[in-house]
Protein backbone atom coordinates (compact mmCIF):
# COMPACT_ATOMS: atom_id res chain seq x y z
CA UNK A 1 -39.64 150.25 129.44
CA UNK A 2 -39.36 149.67 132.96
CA UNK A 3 -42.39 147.31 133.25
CA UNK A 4 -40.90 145.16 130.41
CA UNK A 5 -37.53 145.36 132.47
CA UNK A 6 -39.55 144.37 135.25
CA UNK A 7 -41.31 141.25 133.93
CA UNK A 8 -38.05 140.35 132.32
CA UNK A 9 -36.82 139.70 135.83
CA UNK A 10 -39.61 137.94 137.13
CA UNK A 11 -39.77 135.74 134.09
CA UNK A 12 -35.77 135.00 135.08
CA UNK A 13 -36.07 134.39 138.32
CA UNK A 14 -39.86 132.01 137.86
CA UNK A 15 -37.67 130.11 135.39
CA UNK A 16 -34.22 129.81 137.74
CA UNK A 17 -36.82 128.03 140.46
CA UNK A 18 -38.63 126.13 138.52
CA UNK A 19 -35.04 124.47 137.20
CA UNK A 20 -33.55 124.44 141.06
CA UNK A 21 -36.68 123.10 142.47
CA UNK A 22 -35.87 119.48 142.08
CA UNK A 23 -32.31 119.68 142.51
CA UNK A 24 -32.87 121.88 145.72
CA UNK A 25 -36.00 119.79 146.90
CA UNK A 26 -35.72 116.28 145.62
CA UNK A 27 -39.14 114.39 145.64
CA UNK A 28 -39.71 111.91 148.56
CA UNK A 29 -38.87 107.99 147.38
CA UNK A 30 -42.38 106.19 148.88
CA UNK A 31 -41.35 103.42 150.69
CA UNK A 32 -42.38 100.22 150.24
CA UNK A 33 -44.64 98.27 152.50
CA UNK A 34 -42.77 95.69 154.20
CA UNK A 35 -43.19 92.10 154.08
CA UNK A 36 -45.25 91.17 156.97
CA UNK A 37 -43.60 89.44 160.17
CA UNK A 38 -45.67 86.71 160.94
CA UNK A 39 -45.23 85.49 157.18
CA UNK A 40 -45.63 81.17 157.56
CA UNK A 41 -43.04 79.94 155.83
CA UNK A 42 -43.73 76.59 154.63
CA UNK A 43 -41.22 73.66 153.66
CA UNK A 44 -41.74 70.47 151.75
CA UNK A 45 -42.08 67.64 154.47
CA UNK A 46 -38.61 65.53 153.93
CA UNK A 47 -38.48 61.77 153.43
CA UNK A 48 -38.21 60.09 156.65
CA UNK A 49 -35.21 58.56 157.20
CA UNK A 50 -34.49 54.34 157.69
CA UNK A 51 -31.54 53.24 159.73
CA UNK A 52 -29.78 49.54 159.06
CA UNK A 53 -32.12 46.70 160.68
CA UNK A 54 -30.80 45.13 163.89
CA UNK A 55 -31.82 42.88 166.41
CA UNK A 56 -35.78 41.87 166.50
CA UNK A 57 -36.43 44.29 163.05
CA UNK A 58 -34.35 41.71 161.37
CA UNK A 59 -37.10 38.45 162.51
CA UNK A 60 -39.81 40.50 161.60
CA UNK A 61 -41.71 39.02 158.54
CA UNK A 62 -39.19 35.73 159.19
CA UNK A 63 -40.91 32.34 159.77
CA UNK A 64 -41.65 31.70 163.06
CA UNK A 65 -39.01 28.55 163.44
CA UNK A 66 -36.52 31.06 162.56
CA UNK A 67 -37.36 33.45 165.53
CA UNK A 68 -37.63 30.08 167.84
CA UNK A 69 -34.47 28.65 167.12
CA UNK A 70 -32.70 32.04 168.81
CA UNK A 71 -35.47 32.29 171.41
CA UNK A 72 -37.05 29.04 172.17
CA UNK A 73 -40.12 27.48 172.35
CA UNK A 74 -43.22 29.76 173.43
CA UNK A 75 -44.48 29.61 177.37
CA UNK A 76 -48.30 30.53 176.46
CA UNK A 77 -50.01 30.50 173.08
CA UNK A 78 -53.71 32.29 172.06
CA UNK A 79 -55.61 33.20 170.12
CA UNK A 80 -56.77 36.44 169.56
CA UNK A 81 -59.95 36.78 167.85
CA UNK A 82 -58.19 38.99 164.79
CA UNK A 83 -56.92 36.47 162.67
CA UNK A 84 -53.28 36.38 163.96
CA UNK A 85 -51.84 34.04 167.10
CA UNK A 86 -50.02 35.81 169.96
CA UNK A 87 -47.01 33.90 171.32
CA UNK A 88 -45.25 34.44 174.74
CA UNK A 89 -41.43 33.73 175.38
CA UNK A 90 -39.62 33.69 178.51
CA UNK A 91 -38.12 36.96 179.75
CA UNK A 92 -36.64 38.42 182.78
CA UNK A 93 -38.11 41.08 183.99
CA UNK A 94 -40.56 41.82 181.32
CA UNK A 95 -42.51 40.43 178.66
CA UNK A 96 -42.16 38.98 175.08
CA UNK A 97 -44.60 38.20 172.64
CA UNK A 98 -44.90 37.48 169.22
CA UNK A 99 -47.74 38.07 166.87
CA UNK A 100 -48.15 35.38 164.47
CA UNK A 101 -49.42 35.46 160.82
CA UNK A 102 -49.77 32.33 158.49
CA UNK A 103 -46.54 31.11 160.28
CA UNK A 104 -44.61 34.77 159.88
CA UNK A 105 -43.91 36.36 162.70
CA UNK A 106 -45.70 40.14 162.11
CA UNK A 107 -45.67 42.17 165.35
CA UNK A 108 -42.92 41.68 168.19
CA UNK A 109 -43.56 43.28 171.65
CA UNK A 110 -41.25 43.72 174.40
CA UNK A 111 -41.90 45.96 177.63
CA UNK A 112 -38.73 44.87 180.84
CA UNK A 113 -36.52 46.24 182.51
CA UNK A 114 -33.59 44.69 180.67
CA UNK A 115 -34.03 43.37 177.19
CA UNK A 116 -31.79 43.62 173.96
CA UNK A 117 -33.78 46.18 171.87
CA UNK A 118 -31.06 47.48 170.69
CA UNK A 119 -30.53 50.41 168.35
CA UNK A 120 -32.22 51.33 171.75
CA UNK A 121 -32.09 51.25 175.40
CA UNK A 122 -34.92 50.77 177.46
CA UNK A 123 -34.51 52.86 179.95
CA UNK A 124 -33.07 55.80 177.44
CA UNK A 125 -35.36 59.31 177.45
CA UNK A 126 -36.69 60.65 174.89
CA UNK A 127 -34.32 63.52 174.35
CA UNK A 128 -31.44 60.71 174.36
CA UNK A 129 -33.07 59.08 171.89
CA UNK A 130 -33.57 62.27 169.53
CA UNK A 131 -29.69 62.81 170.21
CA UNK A 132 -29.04 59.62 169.04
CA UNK A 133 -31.24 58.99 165.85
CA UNK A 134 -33.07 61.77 163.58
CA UNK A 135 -36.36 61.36 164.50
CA UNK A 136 -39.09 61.93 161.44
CA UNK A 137 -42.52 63.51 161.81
CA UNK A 138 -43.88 62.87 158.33
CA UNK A 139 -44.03 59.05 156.72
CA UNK A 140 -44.32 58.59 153.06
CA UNK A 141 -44.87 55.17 152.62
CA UNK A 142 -47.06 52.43 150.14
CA UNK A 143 -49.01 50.16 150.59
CA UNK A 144 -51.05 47.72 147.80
CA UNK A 145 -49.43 50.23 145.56
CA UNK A 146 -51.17 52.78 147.13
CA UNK A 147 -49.60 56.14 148.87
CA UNK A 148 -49.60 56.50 152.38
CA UNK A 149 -48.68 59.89 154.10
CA UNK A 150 -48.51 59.45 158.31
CA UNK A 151 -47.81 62.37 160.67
CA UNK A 152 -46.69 62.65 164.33
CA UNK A 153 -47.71 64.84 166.56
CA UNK A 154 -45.38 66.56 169.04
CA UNK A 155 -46.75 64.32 171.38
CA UNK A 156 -46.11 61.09 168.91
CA UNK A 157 -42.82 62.57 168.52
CA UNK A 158 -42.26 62.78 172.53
CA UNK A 159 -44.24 59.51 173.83
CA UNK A 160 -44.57 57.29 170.84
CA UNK A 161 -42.05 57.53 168.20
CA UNK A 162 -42.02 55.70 164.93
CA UNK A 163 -38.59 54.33 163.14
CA UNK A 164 -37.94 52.96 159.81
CA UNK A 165 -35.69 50.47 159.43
CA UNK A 166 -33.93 49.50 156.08
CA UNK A 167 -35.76 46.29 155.59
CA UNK A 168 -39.23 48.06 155.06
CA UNK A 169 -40.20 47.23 158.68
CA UNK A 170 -40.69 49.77 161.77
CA UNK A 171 -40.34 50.11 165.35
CA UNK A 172 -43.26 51.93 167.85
CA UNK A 173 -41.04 53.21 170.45
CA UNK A 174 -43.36 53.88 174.22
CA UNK A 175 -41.88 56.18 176.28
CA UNK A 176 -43.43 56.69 179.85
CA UNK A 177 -46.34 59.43 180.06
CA UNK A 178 -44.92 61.38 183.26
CA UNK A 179 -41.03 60.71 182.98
CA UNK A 180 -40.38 59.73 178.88
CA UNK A 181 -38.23 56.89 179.66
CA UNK A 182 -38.66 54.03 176.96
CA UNK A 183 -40.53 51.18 178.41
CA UNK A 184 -41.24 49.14 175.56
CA UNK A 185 -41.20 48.72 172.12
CA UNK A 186 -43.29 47.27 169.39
CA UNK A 187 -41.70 45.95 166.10
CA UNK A 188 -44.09 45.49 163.42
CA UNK A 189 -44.44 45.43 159.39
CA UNK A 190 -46.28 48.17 157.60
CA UNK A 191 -49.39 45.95 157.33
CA UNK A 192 -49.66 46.11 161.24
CA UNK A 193 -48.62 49.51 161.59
CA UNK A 194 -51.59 50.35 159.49
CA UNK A 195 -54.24 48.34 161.22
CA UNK A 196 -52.55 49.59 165.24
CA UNK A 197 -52.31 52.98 163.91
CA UNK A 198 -51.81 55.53 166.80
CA UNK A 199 -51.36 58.13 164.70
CA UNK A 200 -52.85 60.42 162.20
CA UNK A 201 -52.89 59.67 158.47
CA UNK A 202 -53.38 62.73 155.67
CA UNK A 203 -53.58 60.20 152.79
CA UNK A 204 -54.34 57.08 152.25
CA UNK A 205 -56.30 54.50 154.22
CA UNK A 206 -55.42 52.94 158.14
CA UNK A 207 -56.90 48.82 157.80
CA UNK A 208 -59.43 48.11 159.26
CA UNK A 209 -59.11 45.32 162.72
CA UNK A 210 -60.49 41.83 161.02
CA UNK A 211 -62.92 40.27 163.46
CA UNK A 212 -62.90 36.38 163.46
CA UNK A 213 -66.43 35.21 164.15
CA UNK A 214 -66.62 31.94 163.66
CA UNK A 215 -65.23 29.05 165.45
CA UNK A 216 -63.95 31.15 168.40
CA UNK A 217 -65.17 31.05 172.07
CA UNK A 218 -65.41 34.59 172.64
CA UNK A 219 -66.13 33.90 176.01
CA UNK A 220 -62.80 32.23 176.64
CA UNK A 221 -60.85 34.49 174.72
CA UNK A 222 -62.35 37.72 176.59
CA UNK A 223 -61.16 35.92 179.48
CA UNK A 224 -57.61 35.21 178.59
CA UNK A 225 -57.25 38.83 177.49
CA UNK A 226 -58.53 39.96 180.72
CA UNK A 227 -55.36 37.85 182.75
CA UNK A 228 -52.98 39.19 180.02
CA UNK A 229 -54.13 43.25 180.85
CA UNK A 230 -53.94 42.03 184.15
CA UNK A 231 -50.56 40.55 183.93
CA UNK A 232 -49.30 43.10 182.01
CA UNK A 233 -50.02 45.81 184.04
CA UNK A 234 -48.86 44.52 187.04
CA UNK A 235 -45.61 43.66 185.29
CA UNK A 236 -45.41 47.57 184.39
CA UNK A 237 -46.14 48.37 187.69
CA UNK A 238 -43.02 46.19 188.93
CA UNK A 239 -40.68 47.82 186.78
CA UNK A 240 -41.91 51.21 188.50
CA UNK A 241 -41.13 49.81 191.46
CA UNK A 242 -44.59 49.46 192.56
CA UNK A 243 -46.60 46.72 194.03
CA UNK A 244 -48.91 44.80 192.28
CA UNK A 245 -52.62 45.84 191.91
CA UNK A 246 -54.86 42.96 193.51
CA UNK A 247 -57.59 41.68 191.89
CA UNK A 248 -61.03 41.02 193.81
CA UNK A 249 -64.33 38.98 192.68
CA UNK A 250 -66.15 42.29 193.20
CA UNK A 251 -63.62 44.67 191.37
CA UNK A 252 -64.03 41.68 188.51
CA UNK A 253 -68.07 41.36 188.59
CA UNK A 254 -68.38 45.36 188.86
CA UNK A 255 -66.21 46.17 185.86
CA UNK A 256 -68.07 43.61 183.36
CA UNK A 257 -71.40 45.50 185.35
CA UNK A 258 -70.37 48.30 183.65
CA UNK A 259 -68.91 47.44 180.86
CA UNK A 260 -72.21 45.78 179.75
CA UNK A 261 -74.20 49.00 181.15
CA UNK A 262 -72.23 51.05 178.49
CA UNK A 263 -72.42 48.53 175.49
CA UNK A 264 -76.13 47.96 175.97
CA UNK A 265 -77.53 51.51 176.84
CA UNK A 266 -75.05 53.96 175.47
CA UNK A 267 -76.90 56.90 175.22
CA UNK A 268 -77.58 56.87 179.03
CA UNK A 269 -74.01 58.27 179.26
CA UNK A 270 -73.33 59.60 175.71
CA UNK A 271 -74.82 63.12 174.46
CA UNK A 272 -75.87 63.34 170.90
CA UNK A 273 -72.83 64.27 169.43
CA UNK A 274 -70.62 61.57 171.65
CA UNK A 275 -72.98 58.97 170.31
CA UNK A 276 -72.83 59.37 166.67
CA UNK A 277 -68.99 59.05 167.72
CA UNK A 278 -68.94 56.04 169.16
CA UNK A 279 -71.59 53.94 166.45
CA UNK A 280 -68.99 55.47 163.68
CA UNK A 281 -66.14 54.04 165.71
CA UNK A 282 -67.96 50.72 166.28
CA UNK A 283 -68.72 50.16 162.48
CA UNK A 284 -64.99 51.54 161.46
CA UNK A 285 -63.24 49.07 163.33
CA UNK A 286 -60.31 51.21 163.03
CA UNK A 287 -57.41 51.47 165.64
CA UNK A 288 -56.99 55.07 165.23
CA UNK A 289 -60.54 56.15 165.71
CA UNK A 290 -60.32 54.80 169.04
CA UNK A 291 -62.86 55.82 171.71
CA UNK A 292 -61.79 56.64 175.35
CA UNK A 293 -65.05 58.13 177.81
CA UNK A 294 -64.48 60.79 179.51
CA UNK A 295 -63.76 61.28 183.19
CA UNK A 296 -67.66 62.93 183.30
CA UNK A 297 -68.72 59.95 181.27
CA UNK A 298 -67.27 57.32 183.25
CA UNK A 299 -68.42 59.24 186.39
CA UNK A 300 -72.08 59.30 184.70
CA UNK A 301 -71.80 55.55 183.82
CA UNK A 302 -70.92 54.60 187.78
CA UNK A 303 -73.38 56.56 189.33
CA UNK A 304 -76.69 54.66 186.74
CA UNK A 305 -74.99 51.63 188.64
CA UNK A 306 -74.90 52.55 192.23
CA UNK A 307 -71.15 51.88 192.25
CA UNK A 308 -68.74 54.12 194.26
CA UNK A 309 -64.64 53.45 192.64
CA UNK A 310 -61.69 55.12 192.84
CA UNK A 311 -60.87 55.37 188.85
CA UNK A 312 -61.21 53.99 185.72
CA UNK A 313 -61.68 54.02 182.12
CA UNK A 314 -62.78 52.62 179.08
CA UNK A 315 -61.27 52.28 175.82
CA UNK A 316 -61.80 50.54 172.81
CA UNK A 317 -60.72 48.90 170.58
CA UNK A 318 -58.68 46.64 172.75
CA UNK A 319 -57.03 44.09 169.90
CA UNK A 320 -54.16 43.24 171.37
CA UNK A 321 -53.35 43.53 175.31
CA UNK A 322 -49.58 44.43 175.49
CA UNK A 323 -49.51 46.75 172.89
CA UNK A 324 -52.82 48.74 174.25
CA UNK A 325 -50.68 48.46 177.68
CA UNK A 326 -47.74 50.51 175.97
CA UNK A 327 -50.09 52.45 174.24
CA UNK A 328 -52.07 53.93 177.41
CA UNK A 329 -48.56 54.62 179.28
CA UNK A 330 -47.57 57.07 177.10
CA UNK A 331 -50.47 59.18 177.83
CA UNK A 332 -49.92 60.84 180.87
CA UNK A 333 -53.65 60.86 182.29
CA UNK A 334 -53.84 56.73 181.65
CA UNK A 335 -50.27 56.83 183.29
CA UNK A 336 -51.75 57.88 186.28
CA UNK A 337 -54.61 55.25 186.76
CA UNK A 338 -52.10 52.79 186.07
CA UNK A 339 -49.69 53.32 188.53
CA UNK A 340 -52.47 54.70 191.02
CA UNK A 341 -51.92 52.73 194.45
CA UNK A 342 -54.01 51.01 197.09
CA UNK A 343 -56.95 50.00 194.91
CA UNK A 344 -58.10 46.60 193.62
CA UNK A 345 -58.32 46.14 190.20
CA UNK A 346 -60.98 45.07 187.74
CA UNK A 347 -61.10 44.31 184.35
CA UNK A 348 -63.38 43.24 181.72
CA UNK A 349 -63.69 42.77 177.84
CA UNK A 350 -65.92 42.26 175.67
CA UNK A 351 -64.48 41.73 172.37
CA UNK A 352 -62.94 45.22 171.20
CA UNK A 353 -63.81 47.14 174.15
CA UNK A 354 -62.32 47.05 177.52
CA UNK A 355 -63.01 48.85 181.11
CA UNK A 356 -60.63 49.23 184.11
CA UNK A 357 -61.79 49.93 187.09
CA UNK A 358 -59.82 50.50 190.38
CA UNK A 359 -62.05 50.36 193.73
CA UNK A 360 -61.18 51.04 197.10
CA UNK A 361 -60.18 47.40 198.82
CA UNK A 362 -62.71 46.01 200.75
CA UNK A 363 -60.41 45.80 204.16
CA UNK A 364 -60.21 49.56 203.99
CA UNK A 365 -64.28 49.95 203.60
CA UNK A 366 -64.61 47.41 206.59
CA UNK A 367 -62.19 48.85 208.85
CA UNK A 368 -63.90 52.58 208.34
CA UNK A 369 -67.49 50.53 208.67
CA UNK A 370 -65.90 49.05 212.09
């Protein structure tokens, strides 16, 4: 009897825990893993916006009577080897052309001191201008009823914005490379902006630069696009307050040395790799594949040639002076060769490609020699 009473009890008490347990010891909730912190979130890239036309947007497209009657008859008119005319108008202070298309006026370029750009300021930074207008990064545009997706770098963003104006044309702002003030800007219609093309596209196709062979004196034409990089340069220089870069017969004759080194022998300078670049380039005739050599390049390019210079580059393609001009002074490393000081300056072009080169002045080499 006393074993039953026994096992009795120990049944009890088994079944009191095994009832308690879960009240007395609740089961541990597993937690769940959490979401992890560098998660990228992405968001759908938003329309860029277009702000009301004003000033040169609104000639833009226009005949070019229309554009004359407010600004007068042109000081200098050329050719330029790409099926369009470049015009030049008198400006204080700065310089004005006009591209010209079948009579339309299709690219406008301004770079001075003082000029009526306005929604702009020349002068303005960069951060005034992002205070002032809602500057887009992603372009969804069309084309020939095709799409047409652009995007700016932080850099494009910085240096080299691009606005949309209401009347389906754009504005190329060029802000300076070491201090981002605006310099210059380039008005243009979206047939332009897709043959210049500084920056990237994700769909759709940049148009290829049109080469005019016939009936054209190269020859002359390299040569007024040499005085206009001059002149242009030397006009930016100005409105950094610095003096003008001279030019010299053997700066002149030692750039087109080199340039026609590079053109004819390439692969003396280029590796493998560099090469294939540049023939791709060369058959694309596209603005933004351009083709800059390197500072070990240019080096390797002097030295075949016996030269000694101070700096330099090459670049191609070179379609249209003024707006290359804006184009290298938003990079900071071209900024610098540009506004270098105490050199004389050469330049030479050959079609699409140009070289500058800035050698030590011959009265400084003959005064150390004396």
């Amino acid at each position: 009897m006393k074993r039953v009473i026994g096992f009795l009890s120990i049944l009890f008490l088994v079944m009191i825990g095994y009832y308690l347990q879960p009240v007395l010891f609740p089961p541990t909730q597993k937690k769940s893993p959490a979401a992890p912190t560098n998660q990228v979130v992405r968001h759908k890239a938003l329309k860029h916006q277009s702000i009301k036309a004003e000033g040169y947007a609104n000639y833009i497209s226009e005949p070019i009577e229309t554009f004359e009657e407010e600004f007068g008859r042109p000081i200098k008119i050329e050719d330029s080897g790409f099926f369009f005319q470049t015009r030049e108008y008198s400006l204080d202070q700065g310089i004005l052309e006009v591209n010209v298309e079948s009579g339309q006026v299709s690219t406008i370029k301004v770079m001075a001191k003082k000029a009526d750009v306005k929604p702009f300021k020349l002068g303005m930074s960069s951060s005034q201008l992002s205070d002032q207008i809602n500057l887009s990064a992603d372009f969804a545009l069309s084309y020939d009823e095709e799409p047409v997706q652009i995007e700016l770098s932080e850099n494009d963003m910085r240096f080299r914005p691009l606005i949309a104006f209401d009347n389906n044309t754009f504005a190329m702002l060029f802000f300076n490379g070491d201090n981002e003030k605006l310099v210059g800007a380039v008005y243009l219609d979206i047939e332009n902006l897709l043959r210049l093309m500084p920056y990237q596209i994700n769909s759709g196709n940049p148009l290829a630069n049109r080469v005019q062979e016939s009936n054209l004196d190269w020859t002359l034409l390299n040569q007024q696009k040499q005085e206009r990089t001059i002149n242009a340069m030397n006009v930016y220089r100005t409105l950094r307050k610095l003096e003008k870069l001279p030019t010299a017969d053997s700066s002149m004759t030692n750039s087109k040395k080199l340039l026609k080194s590079f053109l004819t022998t390439p692969k003396k300078v280029l590796e493998t790799d560099r090469l294939e670049e540049w023939q791709t380039d060369q058959g694309a005739h596209l603005s933004n594949l351009s083709f800059e050599l390197t500072p070990t390049e240019f080096k390797d390019l002097a030295k075949n040639a016996k030269l000694d210079y101070e700096d330099g580059f090459f670049y191609s393609p070179m379609i249209d002076p003024l707006f290359n001009l804006l184009d290298w002074i938003s990079h900071e490393h071209l900024t610098e060769i540009v506004t270098t000081s105490d050199s004389e300056l050469g330049v030479a072009i050959n079609q699409e490609s140009v070289l500058v080169l800035l050698q030590e002045p011959e009265k400084t080499k003959d005064s150390e020699i004396g």
